[in-house]
C-alpha atoms as a PDB file:
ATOM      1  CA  UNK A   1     -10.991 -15.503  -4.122  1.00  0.00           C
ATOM      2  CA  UNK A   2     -10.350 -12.915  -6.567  1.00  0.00           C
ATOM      3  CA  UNK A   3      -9.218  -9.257  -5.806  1.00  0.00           C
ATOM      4  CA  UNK A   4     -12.087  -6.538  -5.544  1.00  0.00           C
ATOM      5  CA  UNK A   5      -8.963  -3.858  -5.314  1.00  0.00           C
ATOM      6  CA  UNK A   6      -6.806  -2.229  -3.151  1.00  0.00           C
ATOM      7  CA  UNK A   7      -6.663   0.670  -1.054  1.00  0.00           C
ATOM      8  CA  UNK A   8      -4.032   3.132   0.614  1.00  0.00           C
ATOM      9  CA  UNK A   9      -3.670   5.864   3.228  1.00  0.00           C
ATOM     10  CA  UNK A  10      -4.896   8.865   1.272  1.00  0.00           C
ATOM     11  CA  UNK A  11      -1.902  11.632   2.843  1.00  0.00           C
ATOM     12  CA  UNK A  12      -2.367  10.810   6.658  1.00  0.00           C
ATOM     13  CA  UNK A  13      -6.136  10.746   7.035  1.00  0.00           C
ATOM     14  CA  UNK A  14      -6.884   6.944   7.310  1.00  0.00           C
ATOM     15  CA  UNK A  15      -3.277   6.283   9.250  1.00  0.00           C
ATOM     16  CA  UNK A  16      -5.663   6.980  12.668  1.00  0.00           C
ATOM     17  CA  UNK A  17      -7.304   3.920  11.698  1.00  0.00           C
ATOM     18  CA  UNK A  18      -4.432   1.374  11.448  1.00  0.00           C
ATOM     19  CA  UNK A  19      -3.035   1.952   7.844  1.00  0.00           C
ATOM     20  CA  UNK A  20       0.560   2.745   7.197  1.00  0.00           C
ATOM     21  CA  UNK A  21       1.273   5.388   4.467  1.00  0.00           C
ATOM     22  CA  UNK A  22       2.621   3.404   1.431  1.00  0.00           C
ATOM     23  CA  UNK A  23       1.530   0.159   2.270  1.00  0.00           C
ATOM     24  CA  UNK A  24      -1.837  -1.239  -0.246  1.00  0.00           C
ATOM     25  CA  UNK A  25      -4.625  -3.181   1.849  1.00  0.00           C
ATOM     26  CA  UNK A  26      -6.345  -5.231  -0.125  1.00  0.00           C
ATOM     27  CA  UNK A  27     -10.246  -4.983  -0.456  1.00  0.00           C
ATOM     28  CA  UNK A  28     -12.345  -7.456   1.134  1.00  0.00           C
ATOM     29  CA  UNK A  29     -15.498  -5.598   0.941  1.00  0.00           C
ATOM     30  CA  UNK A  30     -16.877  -2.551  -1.271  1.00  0.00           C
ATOM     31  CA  UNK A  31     -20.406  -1.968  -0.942  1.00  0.00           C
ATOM     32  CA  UNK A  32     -21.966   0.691  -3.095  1.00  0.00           C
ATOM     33  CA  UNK A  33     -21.776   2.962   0.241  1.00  0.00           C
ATOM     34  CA  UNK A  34     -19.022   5.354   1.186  1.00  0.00           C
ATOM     35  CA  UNK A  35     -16.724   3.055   3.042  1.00  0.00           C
ATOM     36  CA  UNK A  36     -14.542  -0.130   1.921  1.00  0.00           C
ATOM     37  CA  UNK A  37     -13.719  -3.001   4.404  1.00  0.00           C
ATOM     38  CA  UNK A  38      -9.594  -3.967   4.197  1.00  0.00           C
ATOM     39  CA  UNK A  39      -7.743  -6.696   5.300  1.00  0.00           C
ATOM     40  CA  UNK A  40      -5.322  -5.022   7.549  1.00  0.00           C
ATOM     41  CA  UNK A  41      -2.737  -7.778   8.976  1.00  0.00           C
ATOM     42  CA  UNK A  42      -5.686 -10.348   9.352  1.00  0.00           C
ATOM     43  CA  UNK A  43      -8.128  -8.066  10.373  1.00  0.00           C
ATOM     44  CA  UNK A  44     -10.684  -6.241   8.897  1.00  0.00           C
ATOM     45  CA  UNK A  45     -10.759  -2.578   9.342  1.00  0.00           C
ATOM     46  CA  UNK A  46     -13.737  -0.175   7.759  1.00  0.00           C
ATOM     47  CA  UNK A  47     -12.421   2.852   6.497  1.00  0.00           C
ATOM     48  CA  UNK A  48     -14.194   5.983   4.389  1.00  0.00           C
ATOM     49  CA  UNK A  49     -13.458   5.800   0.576  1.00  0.00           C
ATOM     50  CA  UNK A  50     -12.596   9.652   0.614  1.00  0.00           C
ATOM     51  CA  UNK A  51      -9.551   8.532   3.428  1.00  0.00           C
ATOM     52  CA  UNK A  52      -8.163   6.017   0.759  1.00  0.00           C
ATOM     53  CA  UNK A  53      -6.661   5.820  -2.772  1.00  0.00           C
ATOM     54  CA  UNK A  54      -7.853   2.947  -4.869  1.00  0.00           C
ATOM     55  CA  UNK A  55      -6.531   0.413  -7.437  1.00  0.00           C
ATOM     56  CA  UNK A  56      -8.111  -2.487  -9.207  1.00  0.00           C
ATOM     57  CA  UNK A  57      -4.798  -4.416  -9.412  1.00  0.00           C
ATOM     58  CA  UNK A  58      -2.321  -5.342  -6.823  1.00  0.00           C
ATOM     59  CA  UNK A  59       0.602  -3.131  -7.192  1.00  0.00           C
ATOM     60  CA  UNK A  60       3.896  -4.538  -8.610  1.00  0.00           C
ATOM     61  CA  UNK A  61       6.496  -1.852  -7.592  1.00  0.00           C
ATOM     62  CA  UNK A  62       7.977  -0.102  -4.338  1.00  0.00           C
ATOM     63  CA  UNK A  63       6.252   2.517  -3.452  1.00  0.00           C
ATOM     64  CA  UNK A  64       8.365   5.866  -2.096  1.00  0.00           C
ATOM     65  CA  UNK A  65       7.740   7.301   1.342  1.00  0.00           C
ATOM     66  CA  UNK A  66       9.349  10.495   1.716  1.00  0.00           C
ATOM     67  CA  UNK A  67      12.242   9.920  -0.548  1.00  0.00           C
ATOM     68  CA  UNK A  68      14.571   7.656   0.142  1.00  0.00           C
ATOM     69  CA  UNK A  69      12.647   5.549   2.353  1.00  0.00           C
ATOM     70  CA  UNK A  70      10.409   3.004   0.181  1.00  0.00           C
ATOM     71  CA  UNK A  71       7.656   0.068   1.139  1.00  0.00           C
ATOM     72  CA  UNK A  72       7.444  -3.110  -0.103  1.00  0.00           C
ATOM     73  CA  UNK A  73       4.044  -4.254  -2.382  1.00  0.00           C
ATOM     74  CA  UNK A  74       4.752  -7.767  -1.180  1.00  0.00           C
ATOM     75  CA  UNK A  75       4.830  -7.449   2.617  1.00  0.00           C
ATOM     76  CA  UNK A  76       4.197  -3.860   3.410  1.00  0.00           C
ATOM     77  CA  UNK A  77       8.149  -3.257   4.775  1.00  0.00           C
ATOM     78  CA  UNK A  78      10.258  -0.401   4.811  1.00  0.00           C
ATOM     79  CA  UNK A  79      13.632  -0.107   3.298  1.00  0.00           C
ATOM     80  CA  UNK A  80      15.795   2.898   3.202  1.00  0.00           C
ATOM     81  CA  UNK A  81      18.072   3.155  -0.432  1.00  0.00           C
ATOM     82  CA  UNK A  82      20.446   5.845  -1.560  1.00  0.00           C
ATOM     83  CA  UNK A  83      20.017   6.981  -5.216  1.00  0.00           C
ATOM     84  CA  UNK A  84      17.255   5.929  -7.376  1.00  0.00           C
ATOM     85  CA  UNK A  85      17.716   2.436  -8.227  1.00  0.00           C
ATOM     86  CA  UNK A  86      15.065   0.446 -10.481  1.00  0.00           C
ATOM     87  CA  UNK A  87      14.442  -2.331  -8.615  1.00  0.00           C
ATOM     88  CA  UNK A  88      14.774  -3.452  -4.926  1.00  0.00           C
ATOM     89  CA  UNK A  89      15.259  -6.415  -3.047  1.00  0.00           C
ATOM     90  CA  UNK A  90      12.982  -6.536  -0.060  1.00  0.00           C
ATOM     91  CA  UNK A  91      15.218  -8.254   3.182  1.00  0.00           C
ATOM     92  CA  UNK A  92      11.631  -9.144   5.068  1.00  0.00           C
ATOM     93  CA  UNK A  93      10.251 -11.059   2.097  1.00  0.00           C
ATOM     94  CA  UNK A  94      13.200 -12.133  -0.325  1.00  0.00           C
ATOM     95  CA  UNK A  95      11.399 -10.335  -3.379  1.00  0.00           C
ATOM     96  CA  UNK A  96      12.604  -8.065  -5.487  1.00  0.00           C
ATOM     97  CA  UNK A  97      10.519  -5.557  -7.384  1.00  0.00           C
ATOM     98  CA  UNK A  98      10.704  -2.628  -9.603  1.00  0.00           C
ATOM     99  CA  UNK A  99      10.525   1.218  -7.763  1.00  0.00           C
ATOM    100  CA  UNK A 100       8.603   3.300  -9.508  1.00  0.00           C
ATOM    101  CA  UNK A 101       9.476   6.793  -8.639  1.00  0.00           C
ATOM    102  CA  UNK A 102       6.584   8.675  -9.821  1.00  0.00           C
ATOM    103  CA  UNK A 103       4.209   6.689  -6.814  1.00  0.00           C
ATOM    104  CA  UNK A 104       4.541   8.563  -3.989  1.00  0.00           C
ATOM    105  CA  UNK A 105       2.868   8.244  -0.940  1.00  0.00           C
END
């Protein structure tokens, strides 16, 4: 099935419903309305458009949470670093992606 988008916590707004700040949901549902449906761990959560930022593509790089601590695009862990490497290795998922400091959460 191919990607309609993805979607993150907008600040804290939409972490009430289930999202974690950082992590991208991907987009299972958009109608032309004012909420998107996301695929939340296996289930589907409906959240308001104006709670979430959206992407067309799935993200490729870490994304920071309050600086040092950063969240894998692959599997939606945590990992605390020291500096400001380029590129990670996740430990939960074995990948290892590029951090791109300017995406902060």
């Amino acid at each position: 099935m191919p990607d309609i988008g993805w979607a993150r916590s907008r600040d804290d707004r939409a972490e009430k419903q289930g999202l974690r700040r950082g992590a991208w949901y991907r987009i299972v549902e958009a109608p032309d309305q004012q909420w998107v449906v996301l695929d939340v761990h296996q289930v589907e959560i409906r959240v308001s458009k104006d709670t979430v930022e959206v992407r067309k593509d799935r993200p490729k790089s870490w994304s920071v949470v309050h600086e040092p601590h950063l969240v894998c695009p692959g599997c939606h862990k945590r990992r605390h670093v020291s500096g400001q490497p380029k590129e990670v290795r996740c430990y939960e998922c074995g990948n290892t992606f590029a951090v791109d400091w300017q995406d902060r959460a």
